[in-house]
Protein backbone atom coordinates (compact mmCIF):
# COMPACT_ATOMS: atom_id res chain seq x y z
CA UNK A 1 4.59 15.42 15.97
CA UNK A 2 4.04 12.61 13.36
CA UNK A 3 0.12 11.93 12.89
CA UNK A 4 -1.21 8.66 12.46
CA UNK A 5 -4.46 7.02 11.20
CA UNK A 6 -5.44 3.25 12.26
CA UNK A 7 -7.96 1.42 10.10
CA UNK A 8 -10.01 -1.22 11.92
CA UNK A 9 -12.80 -3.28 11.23
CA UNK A 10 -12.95 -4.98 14.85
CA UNK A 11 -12.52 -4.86 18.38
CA UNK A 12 -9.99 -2.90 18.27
CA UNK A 13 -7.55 -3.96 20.84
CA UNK A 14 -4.46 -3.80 18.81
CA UNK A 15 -5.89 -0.01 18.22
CA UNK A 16 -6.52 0.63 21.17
CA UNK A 17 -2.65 -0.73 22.38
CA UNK A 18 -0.91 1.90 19.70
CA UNK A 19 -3.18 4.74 21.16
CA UNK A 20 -1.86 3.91 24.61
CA UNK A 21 2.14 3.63 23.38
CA UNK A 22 1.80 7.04 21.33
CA UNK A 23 0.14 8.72 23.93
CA UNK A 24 3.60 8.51 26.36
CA UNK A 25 6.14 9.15 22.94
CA UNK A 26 6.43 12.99 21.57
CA UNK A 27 7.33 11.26 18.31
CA UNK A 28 3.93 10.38 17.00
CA UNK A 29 -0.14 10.48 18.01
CA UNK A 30 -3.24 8.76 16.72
CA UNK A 31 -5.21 11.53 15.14
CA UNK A 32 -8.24 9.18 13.63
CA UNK A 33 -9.79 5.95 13.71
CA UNK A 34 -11.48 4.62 10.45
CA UNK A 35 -13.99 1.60 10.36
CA UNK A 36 -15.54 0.18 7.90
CA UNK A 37 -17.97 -1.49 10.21
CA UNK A 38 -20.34 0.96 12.49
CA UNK A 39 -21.21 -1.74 15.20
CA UNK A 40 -17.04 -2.44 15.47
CA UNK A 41 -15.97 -1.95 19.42
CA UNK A 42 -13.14 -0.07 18.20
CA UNK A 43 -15.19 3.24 18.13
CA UNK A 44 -15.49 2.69 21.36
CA UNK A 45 -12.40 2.59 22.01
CA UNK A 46 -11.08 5.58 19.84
CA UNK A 47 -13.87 7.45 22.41
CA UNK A 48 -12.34 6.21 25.77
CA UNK A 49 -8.86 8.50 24.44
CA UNK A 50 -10.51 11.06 22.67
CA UNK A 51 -9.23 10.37 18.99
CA UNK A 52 -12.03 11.05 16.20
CA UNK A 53 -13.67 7.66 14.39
CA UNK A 54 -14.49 7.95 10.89
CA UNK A 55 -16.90 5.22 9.73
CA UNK A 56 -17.53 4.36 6.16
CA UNK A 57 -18.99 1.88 3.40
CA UNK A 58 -16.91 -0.43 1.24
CA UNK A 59 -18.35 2.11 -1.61
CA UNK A 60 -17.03 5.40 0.15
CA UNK A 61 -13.29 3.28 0.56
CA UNK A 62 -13.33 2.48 -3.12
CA UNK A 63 -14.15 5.87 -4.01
CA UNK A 64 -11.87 9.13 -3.73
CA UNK A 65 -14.08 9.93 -0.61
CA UNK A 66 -11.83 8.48 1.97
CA UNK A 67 -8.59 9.45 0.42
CA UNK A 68 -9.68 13.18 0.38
CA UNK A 69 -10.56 12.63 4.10
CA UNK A 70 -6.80 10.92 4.65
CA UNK A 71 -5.40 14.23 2.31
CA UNK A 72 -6.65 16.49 4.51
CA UNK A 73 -5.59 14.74 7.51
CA UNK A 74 -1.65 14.53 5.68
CA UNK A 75 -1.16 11.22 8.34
CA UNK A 76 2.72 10.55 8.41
CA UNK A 77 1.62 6.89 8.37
CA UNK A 78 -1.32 4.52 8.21
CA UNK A 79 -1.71 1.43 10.25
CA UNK A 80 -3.97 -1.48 9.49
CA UNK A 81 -4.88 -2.74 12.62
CA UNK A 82 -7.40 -5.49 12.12
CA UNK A 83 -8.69 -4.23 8.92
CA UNK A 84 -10.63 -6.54 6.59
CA UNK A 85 -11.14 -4.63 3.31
CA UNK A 86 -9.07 -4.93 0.39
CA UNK A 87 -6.75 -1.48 0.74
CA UNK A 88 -7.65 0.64 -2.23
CA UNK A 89 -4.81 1.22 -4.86
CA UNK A 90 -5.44 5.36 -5.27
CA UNK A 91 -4.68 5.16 -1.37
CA UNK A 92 -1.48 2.89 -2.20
CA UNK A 93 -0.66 5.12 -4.53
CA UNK A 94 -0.55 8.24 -2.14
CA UNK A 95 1.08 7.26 0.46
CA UNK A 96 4.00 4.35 -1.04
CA UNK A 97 5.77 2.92 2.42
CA UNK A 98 3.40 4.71 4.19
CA UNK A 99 1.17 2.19 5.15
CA UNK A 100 1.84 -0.55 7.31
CA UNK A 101 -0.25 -4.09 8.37
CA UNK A 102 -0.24 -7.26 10.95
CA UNK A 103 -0.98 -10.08 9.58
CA UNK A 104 -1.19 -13.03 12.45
CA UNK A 105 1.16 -15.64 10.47
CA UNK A 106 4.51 -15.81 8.96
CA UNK A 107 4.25 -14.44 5.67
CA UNK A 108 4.55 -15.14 2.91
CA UNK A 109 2.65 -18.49 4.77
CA UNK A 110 -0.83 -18.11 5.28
CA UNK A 111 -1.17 -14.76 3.67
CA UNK A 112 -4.11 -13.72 0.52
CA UNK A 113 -7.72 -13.00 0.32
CA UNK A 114 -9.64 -15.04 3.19
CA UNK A 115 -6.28 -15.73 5.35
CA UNK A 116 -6.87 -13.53 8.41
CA UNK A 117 -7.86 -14.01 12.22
CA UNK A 118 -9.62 -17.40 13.06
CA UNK A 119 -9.35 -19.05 9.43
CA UNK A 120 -5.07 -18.60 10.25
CA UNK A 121 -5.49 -19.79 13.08
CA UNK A 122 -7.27 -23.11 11.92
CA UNK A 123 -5.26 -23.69 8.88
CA UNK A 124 -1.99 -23.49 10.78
CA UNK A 125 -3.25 -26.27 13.45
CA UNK A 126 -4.39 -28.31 10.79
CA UNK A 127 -1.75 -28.66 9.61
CA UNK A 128 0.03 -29.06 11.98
CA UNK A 129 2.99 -26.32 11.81
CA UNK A 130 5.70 -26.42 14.34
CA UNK A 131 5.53 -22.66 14.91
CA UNK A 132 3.34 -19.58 13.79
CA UNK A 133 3.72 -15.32 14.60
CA UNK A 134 3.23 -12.36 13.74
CA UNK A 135 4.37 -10.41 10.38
CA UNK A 136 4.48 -6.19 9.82
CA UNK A 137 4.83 -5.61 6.82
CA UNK A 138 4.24 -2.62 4.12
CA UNK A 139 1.05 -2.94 1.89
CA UNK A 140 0.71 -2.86 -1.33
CA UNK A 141 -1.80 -3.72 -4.39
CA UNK A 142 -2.08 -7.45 -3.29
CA UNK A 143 -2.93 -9.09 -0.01
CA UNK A 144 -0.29 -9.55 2.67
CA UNK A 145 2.77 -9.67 -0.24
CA UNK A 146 3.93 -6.12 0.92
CA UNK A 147 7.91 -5.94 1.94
CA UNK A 148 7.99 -7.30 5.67
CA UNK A 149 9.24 -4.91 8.45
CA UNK A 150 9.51 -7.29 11.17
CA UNK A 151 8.51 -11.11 11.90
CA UNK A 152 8.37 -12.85 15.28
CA UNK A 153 7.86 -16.44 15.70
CA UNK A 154 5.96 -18.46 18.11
CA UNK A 155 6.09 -22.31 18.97
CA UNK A 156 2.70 -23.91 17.85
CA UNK A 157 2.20 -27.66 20.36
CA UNK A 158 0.91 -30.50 19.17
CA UNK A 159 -2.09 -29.96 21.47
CA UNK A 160 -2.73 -26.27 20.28
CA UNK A 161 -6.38 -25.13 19.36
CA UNK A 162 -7.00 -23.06 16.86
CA UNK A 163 -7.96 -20.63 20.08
CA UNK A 164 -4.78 -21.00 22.03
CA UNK A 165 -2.98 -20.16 18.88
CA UNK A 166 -4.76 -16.79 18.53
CA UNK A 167 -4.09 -16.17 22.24
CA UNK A 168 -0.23 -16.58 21.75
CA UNK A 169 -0.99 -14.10 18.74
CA UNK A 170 -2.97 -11.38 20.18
CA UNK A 171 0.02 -11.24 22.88
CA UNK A 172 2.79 -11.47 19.93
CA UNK A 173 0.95 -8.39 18.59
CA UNK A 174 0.23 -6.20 21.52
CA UNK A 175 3.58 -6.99 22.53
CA UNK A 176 5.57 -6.00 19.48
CA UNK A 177 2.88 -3.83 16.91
CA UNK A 178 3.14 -0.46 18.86
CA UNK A 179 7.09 -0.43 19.27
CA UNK A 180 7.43 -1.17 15.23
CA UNK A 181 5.19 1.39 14.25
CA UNK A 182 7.32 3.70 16.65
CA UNK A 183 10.60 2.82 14.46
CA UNK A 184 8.63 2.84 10.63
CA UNK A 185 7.54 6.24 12.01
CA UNK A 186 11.57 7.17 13.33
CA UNK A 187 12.51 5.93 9.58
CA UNK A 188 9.99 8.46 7.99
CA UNK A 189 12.09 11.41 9.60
């Protein structure tokens, strides 16, 4: 069975949504949880299905500490789900196509350092896009400019908020996330 590690930062619901889908496949589980942020609900969450949490600083990321952790662990693949931290290149560097992220716009649009959950979300309504989604794609050293895996696309209204577009979002990526890291998994056979 192919073992997988989510990093969060959040609430976790995207998480929590891949814990669910791998826990009716053989082909994969969620063996760890890793946080950057000790109050995040997605501990909570990793509790409720019995899958271990790891919480660390920004230092301990940056540092060989976490990669030793993910080394021992030997995940098949690594899912950003909600993370906010910078990915560290020596973990880039150990597992190449091995890592995978959401971002909650069509990249390469509204991708780079700042450009994730609410501030999307506000910058597509002002200006006033026709249509936003969801993009998987591979990381790499830079923010959100990793090859894309999959992209689906959502009609933005005229009388969108900023909060109905991350509504249409969230349901873009609990729709979709789980079954794409099911086939990046399949293609890691």
């Amino acid at each position: 069975m192919k073992k997988i590690v989510i990093f969060a930062s959040g609430s976790g619901t995207n998480a929590e949504n891949i814990i669910k889908h791998f826990k009716s496949t053989s082909i994969g589980t969620v063996v760890s949880v890793f946080t950057n942020n000790p109050k995040a609900y997605v501990i909570e969450r990793a509790k409720n299905f019995q899958v271990p949490t790891e919480i660390f600083s920004r230092e301990e990321l940056n540092s060989d500490k976490i990669l030793q952790k993910l080394i021992a662990i030997q995940p098949d693949l690594i899912v950003l789900a909600g993370f906010l931290l910078k990915f560290p290149e020596n973990i880039i560097a150990q597992y190449p196509d091995k890592i995978i992220n959401v971002h909650p716009a069509l990249l390469p649009k509204y991708g780079g350092k700042g450009m994730y959950g609410m501030n999307v979300h506000k910058a597509i309504v002002e200006n006033k896009e026709k249509e936003t989604g969801i993009s998987i794609h591979y990381v790499n050293e830079n923010y959100d400019e990793g090859n894309i895996i999959f992209q689906k696309k959502v009609t933005v209204l005229i009388t969108d908020t900023p909060e109905v577009v991350a509504e249409k979002i969230h349901e873009l990526e609990q729709k979709y996330f789980p079954s794409i890291v099911e086939e990046v998994l399949k293609l890691k056979s």
